[in-house]
PDBML (XML) file of the C-alpha atoms, coordinates in Angstrom:
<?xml version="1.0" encoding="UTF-8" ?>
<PDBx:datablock datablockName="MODEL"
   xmlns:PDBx="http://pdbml.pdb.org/schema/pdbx-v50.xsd"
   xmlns:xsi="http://www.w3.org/2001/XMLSchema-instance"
   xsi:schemaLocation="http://pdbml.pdb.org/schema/pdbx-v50.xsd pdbx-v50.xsd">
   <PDBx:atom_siteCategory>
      <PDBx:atom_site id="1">
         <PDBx:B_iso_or_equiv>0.00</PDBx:B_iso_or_equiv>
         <PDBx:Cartn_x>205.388</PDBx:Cartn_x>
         <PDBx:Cartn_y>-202.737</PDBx:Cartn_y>
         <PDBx:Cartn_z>20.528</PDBx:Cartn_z>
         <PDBx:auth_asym_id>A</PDBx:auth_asym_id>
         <PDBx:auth_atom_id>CA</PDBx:auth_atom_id>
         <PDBx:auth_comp_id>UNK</PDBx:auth_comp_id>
         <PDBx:auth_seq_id>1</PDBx:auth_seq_id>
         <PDBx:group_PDB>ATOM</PDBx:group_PDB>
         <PDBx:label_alt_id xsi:nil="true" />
         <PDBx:label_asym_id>A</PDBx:label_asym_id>
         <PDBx:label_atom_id>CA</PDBx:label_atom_id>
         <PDBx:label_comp_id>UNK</PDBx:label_comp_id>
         <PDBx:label_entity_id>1</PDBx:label_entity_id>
         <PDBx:label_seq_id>1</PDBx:label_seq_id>
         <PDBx:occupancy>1.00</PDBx:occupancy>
         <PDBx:pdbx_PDB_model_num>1</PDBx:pdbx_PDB_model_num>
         <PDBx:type_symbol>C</PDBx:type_symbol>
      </PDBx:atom_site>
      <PDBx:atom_site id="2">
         <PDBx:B_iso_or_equiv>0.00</PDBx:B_iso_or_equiv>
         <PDBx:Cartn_x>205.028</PDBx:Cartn_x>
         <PDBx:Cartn_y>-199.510</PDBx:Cartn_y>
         <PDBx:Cartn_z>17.535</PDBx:Cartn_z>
         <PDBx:auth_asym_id>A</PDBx:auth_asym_id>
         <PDBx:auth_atom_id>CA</PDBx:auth_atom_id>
         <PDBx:auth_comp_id>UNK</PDBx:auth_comp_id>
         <PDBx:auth_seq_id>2</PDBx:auth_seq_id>
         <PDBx:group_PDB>ATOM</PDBx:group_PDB>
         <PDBx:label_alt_id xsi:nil="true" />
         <PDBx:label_asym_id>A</PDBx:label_asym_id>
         <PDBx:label_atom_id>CA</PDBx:label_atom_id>
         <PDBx:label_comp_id>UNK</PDBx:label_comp_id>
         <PDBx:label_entity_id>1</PDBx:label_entity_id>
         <PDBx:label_seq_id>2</PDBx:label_seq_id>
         <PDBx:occupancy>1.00</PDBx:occupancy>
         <PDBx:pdbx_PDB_model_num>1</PDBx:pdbx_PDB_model_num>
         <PDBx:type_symbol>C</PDBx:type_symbol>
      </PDBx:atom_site>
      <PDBx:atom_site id="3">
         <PDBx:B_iso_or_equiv>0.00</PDBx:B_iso_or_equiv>
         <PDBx:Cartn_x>208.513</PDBx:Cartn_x>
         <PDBx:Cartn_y>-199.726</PDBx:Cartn_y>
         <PDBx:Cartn_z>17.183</PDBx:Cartn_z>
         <PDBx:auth_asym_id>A</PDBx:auth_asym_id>
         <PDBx:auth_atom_id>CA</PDBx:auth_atom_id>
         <PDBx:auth_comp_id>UNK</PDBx:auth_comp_id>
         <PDBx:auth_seq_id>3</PDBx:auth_seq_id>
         <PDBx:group_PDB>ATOM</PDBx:group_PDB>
         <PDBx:label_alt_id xsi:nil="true" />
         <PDBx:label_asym_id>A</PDBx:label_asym_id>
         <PDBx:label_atom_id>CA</PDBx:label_atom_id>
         <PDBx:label_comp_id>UNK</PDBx:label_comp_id>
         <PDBx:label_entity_id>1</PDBx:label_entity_id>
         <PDBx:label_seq_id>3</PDBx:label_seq_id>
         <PDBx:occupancy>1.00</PDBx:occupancy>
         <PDBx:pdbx_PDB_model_num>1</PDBx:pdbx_PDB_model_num>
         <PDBx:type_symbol>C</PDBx:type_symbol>
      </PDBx:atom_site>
      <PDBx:atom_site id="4">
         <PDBx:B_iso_or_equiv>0.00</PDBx:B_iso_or_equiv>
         <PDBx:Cartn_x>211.213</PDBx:Cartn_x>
         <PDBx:Cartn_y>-201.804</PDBx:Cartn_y>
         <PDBx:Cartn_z>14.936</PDBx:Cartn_z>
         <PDBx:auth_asym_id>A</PDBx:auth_asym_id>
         <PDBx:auth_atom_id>CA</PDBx:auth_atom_id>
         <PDBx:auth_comp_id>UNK</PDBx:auth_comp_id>
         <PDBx:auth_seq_id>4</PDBx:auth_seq_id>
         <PDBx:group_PDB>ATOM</PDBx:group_PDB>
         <PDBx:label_alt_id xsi:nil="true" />
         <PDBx:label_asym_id>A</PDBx:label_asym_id>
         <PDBx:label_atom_id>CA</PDBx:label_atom_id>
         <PDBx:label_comp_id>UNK</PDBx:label_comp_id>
         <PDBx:label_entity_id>1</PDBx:label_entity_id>
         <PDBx:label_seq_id>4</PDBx:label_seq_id>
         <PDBx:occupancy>1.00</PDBx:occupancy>
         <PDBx:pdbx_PDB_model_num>1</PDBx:pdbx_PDB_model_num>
         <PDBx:type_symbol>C</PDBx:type_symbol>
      </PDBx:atom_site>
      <PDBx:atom_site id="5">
         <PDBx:B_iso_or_equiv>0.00</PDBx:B_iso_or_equiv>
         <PDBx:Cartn_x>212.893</PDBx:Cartn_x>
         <PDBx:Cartn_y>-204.144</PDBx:Cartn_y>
         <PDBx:Cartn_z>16.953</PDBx:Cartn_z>
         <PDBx:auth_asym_id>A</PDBx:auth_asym_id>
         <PDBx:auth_atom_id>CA</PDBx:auth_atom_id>
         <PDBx:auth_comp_id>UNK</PDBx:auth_comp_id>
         <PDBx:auth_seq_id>5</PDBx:auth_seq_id>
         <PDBx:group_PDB>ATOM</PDBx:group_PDB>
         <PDBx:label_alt_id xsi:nil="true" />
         <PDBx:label_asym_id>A</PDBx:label_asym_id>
         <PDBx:label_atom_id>CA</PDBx:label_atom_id>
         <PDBx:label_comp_id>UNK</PDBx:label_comp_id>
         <PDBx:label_entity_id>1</PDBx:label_entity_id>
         <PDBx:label_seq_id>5</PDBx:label_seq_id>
         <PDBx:occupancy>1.00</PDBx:occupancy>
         <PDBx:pdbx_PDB_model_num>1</PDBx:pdbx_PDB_model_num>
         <PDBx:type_symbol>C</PDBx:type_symbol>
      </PDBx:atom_site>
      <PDBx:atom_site id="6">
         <PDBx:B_iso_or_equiv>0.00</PDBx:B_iso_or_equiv>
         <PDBx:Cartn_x>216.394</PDBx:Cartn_x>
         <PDBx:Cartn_y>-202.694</PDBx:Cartn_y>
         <PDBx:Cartn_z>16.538</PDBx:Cartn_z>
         <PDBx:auth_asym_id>A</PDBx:auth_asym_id>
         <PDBx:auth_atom_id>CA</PDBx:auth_atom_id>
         <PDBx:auth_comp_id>UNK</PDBx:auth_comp_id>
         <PDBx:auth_seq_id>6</PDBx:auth_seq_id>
         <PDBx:group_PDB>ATOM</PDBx:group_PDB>
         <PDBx:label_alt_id xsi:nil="true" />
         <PDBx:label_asym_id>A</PDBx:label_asym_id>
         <PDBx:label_atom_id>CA</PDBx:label_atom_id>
         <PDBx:label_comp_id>UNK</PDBx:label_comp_id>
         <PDBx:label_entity_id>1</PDBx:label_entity_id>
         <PDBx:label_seq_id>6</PDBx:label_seq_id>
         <PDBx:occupancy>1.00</PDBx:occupancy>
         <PDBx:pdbx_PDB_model_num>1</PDBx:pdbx_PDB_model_num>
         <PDBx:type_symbol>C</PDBx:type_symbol>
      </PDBx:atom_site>
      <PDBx:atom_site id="7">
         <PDBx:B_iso_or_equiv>0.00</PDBx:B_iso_or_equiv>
         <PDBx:Cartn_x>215.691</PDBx:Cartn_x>
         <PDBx:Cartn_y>-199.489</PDBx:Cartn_y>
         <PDBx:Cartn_z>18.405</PDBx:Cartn_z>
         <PDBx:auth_asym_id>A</PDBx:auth_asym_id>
         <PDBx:auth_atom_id>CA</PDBx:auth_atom_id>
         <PDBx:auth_comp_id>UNK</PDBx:auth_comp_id>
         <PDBx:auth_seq_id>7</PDBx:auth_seq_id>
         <PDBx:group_PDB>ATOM</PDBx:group_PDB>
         <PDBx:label_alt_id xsi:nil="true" />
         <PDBx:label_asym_id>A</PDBx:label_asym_id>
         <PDBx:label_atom_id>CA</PDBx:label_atom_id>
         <PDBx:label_comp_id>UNK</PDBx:label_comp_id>
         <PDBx:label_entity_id>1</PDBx:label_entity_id>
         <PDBx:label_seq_id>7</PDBx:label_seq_id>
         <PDBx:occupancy>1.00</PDBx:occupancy>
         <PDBx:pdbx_PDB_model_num>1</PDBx:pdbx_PDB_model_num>
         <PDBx:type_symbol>C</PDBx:type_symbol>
      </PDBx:atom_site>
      <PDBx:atom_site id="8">
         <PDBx:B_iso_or_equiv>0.00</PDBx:B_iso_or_equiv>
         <PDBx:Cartn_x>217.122</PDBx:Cartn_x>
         <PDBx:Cartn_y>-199.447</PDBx:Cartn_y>
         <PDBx:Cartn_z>22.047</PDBx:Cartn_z>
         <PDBx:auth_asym_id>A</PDBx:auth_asym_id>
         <PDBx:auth_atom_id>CA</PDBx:auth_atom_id>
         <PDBx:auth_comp_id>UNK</PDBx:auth_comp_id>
         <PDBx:auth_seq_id>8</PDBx:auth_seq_id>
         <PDBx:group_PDB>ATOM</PDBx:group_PDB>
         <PDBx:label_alt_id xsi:nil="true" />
         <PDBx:label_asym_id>A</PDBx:label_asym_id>
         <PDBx:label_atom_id>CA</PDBx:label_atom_id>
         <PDBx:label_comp_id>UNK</PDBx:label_comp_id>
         <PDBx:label_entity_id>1</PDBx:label_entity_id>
         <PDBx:label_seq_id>8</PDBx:label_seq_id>
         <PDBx:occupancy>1.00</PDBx:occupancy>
         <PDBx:pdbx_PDB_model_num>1</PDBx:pdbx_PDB_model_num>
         <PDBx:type_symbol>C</PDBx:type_symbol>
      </PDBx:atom_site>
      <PDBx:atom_site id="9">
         <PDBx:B_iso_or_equiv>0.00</PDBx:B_iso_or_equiv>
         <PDBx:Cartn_x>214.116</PDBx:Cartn_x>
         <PDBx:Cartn_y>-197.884</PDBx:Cartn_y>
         <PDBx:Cartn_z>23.594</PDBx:Cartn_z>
         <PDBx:auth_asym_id>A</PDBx:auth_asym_id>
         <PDBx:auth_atom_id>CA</PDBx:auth_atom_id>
         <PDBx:auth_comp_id>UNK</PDBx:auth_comp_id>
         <PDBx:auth_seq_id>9</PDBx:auth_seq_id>
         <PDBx:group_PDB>ATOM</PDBx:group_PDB>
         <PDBx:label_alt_id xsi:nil="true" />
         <PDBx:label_asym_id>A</PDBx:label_asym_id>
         <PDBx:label_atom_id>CA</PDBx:label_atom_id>
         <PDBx:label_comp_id>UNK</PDBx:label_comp_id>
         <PDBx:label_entity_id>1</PDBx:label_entity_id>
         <PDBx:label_seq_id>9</PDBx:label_seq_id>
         <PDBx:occupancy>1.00</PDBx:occupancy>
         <PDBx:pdbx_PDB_model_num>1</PDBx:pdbx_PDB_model_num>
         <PDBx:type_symbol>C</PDBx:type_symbol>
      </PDBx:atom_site>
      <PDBx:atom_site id="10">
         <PDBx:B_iso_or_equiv>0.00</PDBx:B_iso_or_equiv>
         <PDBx:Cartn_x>211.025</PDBx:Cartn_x>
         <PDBx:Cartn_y>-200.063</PDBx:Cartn_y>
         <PDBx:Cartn_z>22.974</PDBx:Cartn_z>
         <PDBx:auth_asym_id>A</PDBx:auth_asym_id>
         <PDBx:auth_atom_id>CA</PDBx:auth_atom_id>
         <PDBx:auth_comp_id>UNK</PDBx:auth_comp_id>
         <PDBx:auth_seq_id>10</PDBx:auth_seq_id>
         <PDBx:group_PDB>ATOM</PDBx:group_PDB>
         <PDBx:label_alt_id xsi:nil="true" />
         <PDBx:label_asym_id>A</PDBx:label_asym_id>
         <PDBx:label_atom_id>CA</PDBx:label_atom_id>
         <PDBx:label_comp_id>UNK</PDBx:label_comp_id>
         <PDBx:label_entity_id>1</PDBx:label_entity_id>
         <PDBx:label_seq_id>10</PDBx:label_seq_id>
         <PDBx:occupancy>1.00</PDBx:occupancy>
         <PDBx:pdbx_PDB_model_num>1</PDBx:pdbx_PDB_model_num>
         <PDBx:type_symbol>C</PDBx:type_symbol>
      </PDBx:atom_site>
      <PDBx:atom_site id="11">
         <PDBx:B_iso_or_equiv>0.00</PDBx:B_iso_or_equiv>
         <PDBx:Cartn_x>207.714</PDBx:Cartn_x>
         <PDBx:Cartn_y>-198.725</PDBx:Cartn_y>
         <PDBx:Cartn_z>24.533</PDBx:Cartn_z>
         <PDBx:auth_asym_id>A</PDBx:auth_asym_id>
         <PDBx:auth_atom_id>CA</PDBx:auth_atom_id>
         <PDBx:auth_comp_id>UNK</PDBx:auth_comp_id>
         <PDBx:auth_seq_id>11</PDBx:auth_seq_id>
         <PDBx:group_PDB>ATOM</PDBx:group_PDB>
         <PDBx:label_alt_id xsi:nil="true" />
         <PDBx:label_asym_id>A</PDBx:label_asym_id>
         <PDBx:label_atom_id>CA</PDBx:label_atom_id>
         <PDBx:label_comp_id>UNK</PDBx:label_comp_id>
         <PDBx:label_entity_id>1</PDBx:label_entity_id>
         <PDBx:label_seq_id>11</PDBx:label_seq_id>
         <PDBx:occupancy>1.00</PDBx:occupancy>
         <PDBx:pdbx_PDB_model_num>1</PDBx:pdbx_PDB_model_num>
         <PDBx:type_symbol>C</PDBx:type_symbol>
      </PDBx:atom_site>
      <PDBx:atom_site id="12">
         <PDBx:B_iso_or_equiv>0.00</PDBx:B_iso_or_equiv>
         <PDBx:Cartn_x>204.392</PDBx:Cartn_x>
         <PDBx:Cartn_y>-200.668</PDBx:Cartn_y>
         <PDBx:Cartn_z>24.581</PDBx:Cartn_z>
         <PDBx:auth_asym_id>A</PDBx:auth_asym_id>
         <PDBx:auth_atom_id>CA</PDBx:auth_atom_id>
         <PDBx:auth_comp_id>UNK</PDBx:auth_comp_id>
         <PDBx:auth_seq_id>12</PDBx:auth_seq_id>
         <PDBx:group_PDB>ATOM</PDBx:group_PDB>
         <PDBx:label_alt_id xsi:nil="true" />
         <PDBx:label_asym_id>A</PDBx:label_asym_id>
         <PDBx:label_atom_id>CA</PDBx:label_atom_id>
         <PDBx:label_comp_id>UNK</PDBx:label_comp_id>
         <PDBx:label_entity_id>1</PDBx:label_entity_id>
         <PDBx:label_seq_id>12</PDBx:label_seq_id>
         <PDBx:occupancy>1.00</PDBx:occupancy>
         <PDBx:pdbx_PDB_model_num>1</PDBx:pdbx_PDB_model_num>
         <PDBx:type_symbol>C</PDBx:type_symbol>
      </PDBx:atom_site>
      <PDBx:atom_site id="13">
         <PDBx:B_iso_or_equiv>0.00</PDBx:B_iso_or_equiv>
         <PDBx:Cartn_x>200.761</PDBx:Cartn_x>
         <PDBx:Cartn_y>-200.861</PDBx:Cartn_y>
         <PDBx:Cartn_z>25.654</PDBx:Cartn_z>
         <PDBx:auth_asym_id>A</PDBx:auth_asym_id>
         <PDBx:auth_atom_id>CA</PDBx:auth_atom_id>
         <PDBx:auth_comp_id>UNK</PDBx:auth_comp_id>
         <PDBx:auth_seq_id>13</PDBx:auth_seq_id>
         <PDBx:group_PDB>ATOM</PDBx:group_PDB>
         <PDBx:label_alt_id xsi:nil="true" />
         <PDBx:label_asym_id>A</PDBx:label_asym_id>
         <PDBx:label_atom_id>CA</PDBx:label_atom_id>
         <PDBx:label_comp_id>UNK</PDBx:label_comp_id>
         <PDBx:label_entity_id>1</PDBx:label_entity_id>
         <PDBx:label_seq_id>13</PDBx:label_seq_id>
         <PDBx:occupancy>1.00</PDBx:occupancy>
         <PDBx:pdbx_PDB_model_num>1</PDBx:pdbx_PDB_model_num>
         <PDBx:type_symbol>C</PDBx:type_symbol>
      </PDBx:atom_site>
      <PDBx:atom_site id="14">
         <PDBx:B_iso_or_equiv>0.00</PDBx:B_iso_or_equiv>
         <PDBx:Cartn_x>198.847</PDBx:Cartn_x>
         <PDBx:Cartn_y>-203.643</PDBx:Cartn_y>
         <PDBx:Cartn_z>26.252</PDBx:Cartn_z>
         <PDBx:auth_asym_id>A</PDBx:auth_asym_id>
         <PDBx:auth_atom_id>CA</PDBx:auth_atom_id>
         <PDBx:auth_comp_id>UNK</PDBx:auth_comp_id>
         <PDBx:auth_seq_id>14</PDBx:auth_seq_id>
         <PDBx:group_PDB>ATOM</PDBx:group_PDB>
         <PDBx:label_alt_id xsi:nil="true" />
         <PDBx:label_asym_id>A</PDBx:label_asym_id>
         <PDBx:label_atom_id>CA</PDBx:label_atom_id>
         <PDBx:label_comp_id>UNK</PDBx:label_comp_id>
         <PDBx:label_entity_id>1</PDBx:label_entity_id>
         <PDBx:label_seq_id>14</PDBx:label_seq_id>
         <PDBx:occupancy>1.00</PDBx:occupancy>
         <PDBx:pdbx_PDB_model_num>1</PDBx:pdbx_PDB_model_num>
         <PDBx:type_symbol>C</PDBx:type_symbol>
      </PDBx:atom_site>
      <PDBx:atom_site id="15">
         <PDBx:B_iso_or_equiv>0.00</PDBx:B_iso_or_equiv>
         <PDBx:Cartn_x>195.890</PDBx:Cartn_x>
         <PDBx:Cartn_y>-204.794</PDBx:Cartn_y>
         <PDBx:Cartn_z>28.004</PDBx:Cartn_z>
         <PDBx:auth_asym_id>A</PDBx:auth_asym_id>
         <PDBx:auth_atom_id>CA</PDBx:auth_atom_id>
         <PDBx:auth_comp_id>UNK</PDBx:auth_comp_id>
         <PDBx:auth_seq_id>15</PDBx:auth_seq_id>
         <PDBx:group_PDB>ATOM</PDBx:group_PDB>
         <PDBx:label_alt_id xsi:nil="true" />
         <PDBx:label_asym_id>A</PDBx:label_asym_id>
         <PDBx:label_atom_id>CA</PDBx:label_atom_id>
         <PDBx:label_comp_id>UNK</PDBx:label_comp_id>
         <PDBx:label_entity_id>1</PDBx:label_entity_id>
         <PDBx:label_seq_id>15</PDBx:label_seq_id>
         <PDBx:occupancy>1.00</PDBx:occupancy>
         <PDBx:pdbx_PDB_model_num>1</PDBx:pdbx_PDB_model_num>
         <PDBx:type_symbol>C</PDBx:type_symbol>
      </PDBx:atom_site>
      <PDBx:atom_site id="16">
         <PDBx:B_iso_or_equiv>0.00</PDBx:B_iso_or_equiv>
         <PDBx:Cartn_x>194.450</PDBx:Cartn_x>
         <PDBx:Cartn_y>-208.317</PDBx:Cartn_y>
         <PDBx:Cartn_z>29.519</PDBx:Cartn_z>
         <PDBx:auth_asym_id>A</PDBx:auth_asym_id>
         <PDBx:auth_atom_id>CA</PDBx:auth_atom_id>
         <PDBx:auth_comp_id>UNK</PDBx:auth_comp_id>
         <PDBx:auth_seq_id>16</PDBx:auth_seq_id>
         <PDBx:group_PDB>ATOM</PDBx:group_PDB>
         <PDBx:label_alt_id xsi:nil="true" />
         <PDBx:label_asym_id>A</PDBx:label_asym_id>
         <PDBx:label_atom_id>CA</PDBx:label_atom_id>
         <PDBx:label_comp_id>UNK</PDBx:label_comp_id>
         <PDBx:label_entity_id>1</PDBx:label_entity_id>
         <PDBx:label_seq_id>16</PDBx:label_seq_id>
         <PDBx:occupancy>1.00</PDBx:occupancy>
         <PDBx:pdbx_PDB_model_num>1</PDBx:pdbx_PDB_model_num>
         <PDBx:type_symbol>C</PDBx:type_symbol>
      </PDBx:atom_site>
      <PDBx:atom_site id="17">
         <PDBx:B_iso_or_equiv>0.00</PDBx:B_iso_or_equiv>
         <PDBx:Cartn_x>192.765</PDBx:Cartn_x>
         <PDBx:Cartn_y>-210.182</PDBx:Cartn_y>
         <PDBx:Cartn_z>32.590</PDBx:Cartn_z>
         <PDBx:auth_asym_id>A</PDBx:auth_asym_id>
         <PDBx:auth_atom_id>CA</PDBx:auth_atom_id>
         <PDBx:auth_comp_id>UNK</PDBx:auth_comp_id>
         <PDBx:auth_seq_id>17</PDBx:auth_seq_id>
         <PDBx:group_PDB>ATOM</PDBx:group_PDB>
         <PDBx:label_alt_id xsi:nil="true" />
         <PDBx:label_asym_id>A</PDBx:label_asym_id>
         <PDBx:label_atom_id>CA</PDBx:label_atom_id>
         <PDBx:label_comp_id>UNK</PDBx:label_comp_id>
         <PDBx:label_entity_id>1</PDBx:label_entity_id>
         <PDBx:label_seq_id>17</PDBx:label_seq_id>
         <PDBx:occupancy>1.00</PDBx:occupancy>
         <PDBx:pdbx_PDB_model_num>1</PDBx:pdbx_PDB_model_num>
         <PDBx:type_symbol>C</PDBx:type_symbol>
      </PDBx:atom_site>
      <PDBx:atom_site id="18">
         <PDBx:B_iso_or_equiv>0.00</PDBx:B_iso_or_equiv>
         <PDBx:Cartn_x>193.689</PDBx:Cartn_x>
         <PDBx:Cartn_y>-209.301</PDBx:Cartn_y>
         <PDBx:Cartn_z>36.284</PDBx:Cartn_z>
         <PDBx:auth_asym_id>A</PDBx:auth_asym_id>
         <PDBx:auth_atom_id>CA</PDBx:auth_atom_id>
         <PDBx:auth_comp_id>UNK</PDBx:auth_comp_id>
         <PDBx:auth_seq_id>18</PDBx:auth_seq_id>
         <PDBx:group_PDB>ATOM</PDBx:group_PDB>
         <PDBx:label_alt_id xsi:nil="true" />
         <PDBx:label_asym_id>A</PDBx:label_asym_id>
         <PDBx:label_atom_id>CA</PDBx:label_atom_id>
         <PDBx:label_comp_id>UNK</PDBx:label_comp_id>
         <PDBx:label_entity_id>1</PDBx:label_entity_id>
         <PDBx:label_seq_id>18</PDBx:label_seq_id>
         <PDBx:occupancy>1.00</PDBx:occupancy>
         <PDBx:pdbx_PDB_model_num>1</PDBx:pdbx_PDB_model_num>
         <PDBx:type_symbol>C</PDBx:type_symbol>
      </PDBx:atom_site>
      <PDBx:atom_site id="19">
         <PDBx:B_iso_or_equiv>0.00</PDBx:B_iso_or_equiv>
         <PDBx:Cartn_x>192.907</PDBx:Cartn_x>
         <PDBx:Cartn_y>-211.499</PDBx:Cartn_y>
         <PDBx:Cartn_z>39.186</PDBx:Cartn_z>
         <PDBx:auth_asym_id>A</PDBx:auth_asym_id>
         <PDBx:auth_atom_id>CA</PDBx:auth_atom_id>
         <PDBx:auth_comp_id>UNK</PDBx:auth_comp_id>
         <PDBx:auth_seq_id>19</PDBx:auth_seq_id>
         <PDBx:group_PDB>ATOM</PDBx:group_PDB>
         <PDBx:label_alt_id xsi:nil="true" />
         <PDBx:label_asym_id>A</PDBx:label_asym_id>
         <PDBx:label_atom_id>CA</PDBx:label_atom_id>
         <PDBx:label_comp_id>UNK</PDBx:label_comp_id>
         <PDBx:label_entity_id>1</PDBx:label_entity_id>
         <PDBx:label_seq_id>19</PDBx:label_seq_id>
         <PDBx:occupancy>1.00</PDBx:occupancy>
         <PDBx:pdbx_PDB_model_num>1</PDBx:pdbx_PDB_model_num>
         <PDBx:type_symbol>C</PDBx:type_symbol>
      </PDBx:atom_site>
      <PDBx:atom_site id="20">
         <PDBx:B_iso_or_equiv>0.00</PDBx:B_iso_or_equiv>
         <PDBx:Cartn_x>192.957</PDBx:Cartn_x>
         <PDBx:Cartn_y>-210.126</PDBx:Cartn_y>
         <PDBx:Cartn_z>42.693</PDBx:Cartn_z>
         <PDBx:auth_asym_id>A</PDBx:auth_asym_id>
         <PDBx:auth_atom_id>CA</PDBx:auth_atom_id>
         <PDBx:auth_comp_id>UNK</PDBx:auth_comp_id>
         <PDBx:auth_seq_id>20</PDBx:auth_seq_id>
         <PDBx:group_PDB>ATOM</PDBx:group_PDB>
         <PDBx:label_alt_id xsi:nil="true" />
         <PDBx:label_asym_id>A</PDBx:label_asym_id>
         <PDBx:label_atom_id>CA</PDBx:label_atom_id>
         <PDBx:label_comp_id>UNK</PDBx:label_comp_id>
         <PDBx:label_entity_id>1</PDBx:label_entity_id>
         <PDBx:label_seq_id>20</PDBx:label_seq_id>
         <PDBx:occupancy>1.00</PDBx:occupancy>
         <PDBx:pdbx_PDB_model_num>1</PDBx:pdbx_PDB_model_num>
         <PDBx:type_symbol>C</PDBx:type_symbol>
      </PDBx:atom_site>
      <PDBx:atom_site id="21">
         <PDBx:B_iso_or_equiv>0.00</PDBx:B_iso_or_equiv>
         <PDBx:Cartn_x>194.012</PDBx:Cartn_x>
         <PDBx:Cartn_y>-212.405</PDBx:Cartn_y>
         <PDBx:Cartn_z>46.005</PDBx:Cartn_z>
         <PDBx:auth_asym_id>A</PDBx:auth_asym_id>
         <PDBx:auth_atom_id>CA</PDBx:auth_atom_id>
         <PDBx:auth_comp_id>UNK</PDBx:auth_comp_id>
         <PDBx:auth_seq_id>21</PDBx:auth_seq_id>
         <PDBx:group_PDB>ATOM</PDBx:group_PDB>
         <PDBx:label_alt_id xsi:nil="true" />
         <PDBx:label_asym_id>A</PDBx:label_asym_id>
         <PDBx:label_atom_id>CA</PDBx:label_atom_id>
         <PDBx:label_comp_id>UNK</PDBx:label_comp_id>
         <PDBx:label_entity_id>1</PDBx:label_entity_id>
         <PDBx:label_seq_id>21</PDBx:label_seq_id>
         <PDBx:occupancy>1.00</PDBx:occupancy>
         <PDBx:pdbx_PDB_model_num>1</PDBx:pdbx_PDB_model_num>
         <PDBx:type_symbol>C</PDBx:type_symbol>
      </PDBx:atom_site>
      <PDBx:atom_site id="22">
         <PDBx:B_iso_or_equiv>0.00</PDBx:B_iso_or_equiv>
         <PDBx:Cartn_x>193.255</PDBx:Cartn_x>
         <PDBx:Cartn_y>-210.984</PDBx:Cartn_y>
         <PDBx:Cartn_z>49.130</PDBx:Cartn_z>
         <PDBx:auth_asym_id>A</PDBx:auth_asym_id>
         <PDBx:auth_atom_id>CA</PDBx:auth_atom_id>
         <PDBx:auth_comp_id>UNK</PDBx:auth_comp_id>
         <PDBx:auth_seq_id>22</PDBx:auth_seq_id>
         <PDBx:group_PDB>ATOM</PDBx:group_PDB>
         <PDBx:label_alt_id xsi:nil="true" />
         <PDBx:label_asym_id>A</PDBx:label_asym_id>
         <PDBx:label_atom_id>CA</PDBx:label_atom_id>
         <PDBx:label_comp_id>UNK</PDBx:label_comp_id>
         <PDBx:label_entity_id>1</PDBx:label_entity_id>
         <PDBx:label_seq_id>22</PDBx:label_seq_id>
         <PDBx:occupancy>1.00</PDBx:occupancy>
         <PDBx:pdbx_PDB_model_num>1</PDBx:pdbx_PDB_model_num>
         <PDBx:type_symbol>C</PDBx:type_symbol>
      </PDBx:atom_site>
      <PDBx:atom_site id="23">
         <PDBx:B_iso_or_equiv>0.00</PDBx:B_iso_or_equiv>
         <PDBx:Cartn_x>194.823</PDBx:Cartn_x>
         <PDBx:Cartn_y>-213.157</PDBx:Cartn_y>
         <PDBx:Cartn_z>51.245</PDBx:Cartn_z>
         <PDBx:auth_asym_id>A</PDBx:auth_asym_id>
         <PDBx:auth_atom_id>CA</PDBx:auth_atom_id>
         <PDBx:auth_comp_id>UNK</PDBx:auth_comp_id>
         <PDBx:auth_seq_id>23</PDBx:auth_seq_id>
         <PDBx:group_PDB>ATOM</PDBx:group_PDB>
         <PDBx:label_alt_id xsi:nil="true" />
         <PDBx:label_asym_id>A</PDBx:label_asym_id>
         <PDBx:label_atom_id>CA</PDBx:label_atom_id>
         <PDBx:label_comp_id>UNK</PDBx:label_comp_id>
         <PDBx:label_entity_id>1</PDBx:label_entity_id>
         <PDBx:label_seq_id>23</PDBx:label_seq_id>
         <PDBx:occupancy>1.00</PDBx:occupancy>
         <PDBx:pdbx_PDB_model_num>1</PDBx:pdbx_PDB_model_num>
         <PDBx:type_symbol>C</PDBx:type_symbol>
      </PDBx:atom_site>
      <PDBx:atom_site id="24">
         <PDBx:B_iso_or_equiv>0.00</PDBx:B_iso_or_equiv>
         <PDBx:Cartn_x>193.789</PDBx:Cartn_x>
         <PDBx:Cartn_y>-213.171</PDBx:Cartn_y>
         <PDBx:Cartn_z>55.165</PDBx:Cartn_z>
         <PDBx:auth_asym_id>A</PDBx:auth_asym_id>
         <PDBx:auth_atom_id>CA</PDBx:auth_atom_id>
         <PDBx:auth_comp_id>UNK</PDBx:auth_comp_id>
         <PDBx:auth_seq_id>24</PDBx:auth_seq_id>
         <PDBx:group_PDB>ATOM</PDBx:group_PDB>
         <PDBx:label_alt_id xsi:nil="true" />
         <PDBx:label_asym_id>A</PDBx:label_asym_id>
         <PDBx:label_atom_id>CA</PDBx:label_atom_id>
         <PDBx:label_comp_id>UNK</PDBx:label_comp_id>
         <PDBx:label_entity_id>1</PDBx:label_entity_id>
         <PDBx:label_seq_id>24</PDBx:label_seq_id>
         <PDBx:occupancy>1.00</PDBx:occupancy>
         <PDBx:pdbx_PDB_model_num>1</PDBx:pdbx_PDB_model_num>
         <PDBx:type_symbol>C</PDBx:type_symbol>
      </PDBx:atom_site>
   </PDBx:atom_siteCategory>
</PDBx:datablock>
């Protein structure tokens, strides 16, 4: 999160591991 925690509009990016179930 770029911005201070006291604004009211807080936009990120972020990034990690995925995993995929495909079920039946």
């Amino acid at each position: 999160y770029p911005l201070d925690e006291t604004c009211m509009v807080q936009p990120y990016i972020g990034g990690g591991i995925s995993y995929t179930d495909f079920g039946e």
